[in-house]
Protein backbone atom coordinates (compact mmCIF):
# COMPACT_ATOMS: atom_id res chain seq x y z
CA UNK A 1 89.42 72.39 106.64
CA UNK A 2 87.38 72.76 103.39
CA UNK A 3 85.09 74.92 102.28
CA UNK A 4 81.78 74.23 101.92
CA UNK A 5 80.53 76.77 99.89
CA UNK A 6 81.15 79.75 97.73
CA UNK A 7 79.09 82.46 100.64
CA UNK A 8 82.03 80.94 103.04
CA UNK A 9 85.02 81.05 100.19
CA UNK A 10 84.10 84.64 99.30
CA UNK A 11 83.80 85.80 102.92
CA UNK A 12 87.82 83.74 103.22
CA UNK A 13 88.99 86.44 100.71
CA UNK A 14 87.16 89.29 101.89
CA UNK A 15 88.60 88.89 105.34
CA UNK A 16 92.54 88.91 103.82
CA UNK A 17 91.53 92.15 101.92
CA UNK A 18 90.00 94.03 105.07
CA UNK A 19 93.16 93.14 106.82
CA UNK A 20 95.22 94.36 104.08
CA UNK A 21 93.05 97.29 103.70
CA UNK A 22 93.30 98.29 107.32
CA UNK A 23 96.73 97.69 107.74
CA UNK A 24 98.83 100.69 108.28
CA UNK A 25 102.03 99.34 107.69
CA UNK A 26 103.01 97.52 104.84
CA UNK A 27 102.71 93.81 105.11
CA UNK A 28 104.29 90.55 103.32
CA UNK A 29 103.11 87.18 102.98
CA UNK A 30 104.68 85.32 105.88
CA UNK A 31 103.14 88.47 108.04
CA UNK A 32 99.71 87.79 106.57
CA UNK A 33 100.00 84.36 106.62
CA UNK A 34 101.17 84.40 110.28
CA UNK A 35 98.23 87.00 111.29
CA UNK A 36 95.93 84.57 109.64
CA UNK A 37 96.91 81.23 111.70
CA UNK A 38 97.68 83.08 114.71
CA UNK A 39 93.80 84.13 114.85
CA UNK A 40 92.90 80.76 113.81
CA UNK A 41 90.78 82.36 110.62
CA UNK A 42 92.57 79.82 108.46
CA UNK A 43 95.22 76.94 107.64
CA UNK A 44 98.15 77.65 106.22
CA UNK A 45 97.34 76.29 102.67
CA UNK A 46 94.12 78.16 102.31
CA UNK A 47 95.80 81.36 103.11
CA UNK A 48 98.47 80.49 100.08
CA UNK A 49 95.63 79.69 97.96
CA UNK A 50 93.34 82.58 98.55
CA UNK A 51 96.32 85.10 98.42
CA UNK A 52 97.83 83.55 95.38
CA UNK A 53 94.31 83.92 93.78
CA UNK A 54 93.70 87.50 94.78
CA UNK A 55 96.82 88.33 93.21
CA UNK A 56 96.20 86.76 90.46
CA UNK A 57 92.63 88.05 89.91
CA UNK A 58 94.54 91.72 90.73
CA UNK A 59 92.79 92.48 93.98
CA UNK A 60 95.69 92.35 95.33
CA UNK A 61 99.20 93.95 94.35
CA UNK A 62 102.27 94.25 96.10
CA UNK A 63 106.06 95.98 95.83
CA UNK A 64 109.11 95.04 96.52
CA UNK A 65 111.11 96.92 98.98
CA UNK A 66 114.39 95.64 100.25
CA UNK A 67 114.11 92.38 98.48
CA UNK A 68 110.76 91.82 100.43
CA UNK A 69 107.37 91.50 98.72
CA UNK A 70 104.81 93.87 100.58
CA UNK A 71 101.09 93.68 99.85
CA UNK A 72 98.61 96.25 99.43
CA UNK A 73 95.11 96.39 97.55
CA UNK A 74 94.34 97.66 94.33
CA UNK A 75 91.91 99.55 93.27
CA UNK A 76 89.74 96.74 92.08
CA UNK A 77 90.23 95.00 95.62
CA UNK A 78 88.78 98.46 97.16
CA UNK A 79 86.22 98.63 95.28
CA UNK A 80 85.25 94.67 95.88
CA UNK A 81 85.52 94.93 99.68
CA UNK A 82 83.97 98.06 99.46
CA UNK A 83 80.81 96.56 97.76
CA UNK A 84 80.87 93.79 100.00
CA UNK A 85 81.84 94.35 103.15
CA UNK A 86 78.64 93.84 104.75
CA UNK A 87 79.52 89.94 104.15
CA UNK A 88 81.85 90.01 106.97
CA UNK A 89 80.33 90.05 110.23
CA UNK A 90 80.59 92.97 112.02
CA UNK A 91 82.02 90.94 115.29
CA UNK A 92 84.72 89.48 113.47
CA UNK A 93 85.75 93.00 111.65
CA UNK A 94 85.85 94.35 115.29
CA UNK A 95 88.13 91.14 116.16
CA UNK A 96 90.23 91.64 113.74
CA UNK A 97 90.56 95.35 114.38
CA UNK A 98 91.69 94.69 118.30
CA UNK A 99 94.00 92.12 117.39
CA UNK A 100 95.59 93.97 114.36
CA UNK A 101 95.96 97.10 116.55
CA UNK A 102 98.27 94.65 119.09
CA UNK A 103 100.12 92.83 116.32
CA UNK A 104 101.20 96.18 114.59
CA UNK A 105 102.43 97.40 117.76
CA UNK A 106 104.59 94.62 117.60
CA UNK A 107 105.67 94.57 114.13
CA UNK A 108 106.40 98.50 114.49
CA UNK A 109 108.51 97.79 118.15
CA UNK A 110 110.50 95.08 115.87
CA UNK A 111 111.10 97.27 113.06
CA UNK A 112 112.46 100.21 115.37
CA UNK A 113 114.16 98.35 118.30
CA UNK A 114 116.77 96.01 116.85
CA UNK A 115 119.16 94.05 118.77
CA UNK A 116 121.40 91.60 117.36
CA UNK A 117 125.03 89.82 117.39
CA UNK A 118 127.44 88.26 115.56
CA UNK A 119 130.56 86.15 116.66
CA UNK A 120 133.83 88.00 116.02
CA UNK A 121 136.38 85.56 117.01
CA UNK A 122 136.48 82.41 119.31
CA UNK A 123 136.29 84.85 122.75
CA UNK A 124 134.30 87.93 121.52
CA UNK A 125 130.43 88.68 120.35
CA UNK A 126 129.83 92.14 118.65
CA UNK A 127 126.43 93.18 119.83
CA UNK A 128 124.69 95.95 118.34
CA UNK A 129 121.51 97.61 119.55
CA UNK A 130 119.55 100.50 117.47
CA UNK A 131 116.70 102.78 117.74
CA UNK A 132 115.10 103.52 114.42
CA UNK A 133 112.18 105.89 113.72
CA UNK A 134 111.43 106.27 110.15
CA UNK A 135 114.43 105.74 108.95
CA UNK A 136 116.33 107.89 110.75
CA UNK A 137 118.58 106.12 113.67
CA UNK A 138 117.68 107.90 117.14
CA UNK A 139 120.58 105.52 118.66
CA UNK A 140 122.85 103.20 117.84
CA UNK A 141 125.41 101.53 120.12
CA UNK A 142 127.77 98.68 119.62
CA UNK A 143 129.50 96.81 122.84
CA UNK A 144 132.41 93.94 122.57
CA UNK A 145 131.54 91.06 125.23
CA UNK A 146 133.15 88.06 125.78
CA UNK A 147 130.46 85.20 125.52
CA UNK A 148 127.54 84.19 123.45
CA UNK A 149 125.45 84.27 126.50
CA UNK A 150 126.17 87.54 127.49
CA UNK A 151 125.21 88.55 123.95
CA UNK A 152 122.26 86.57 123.77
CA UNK A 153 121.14 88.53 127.42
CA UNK A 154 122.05 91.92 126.70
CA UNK A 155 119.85 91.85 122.81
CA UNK A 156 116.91 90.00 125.06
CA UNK A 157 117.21 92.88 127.69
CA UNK A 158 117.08 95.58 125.29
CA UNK A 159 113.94 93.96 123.17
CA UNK A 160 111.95 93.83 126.43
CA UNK A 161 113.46 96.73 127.88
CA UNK A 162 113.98 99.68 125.28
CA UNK A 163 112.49 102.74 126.96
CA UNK A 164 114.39 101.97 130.53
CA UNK A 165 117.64 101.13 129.20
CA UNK A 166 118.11 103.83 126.96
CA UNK A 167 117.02 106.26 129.52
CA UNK A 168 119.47 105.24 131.59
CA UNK A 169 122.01 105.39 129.14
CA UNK A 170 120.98 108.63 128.18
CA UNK A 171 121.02 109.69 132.09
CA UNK A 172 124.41 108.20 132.59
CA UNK A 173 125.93 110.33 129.75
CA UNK A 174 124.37 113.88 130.92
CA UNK A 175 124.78 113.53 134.29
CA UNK A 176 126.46 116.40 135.58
């Protein structure tokens, strides 16, 4: 995939800063990157190159926070895709905006339902499962289970199962 011309290469960067413009949660490069392919706006390697170049022309800035690189736009890339956002097409800003609204849910259920394990000894898996809402840990519980699989099934469960399993949890423990 080339591009052809500097209409298409302009519209390329205008897209990355309308996502990063409308995003509502802070995103990094592999997130941006992975948006982009996902969608199928555009290879890998172009994505590098036109983030890489935004950055470097300072439309683009980002922070670090917890050793992770999150970008945002500065004011010179508001101002840009303010001028020009009538280059994108209005169908694929509306495209963008359903399919950003679905993969923030996500990225917001990963960020505040964690499950995960780690291998304490030959027979026993520590798994522990959270609930975190800005910052602030709603629930946290750690179980000791005897195989990898069972560890592997109960962080699956609780990924694809949050709400349920917690109430139940919860139900089990005020039960009168």
């Amino acid at each position: 995939m080339f591009i052809d011309n500097s209409k298409e290469l302009a519209q390329y960067k205008l897209l990355i800063l309308y996502i990063l413009d409308n995003a509502e949660i802070p995103m990094n490069n592999s997130e941006i990157t992975q948006f982009l392919l996902e969608n199928n706006y555009m290879n890998y390697f172009l994505a590098q190159q036109f983030i890489s170049e935004l950055v470097s022309s300072k439309f683009i800035e980002f922070s670090t926070e917890d050793g992770q690189e999150y970008y945002h736009l500065s004011k010179a890339g508001k101002d840009t895709l303010s001028f020009f956002n009538d280059r994108i097409p209005h169908t694929l800003k509306e495209e963008v905006d359903k399919k950003y609204q679905k993969k923030k849910e996500e990225m917001v259920k990963d960020s505040q339902i964690i499950g995960n394990y780690y291998k304490k000894n030959d027979s026993e898996y520590i798994v522990n499962l959270k609930v975190i809402e800005k910052d602030i840990t709603l629930f946290s519980m750690s179980l000791n289970v005897v195989s990898n699989k069972q560890a592997k099934m109960i962080c699956n469960n609780w990924k694809e199962n949050p709400q349920e399993i917690y109430k139940k949890i919860i139900d089990l423990l005020i039960d009168e």
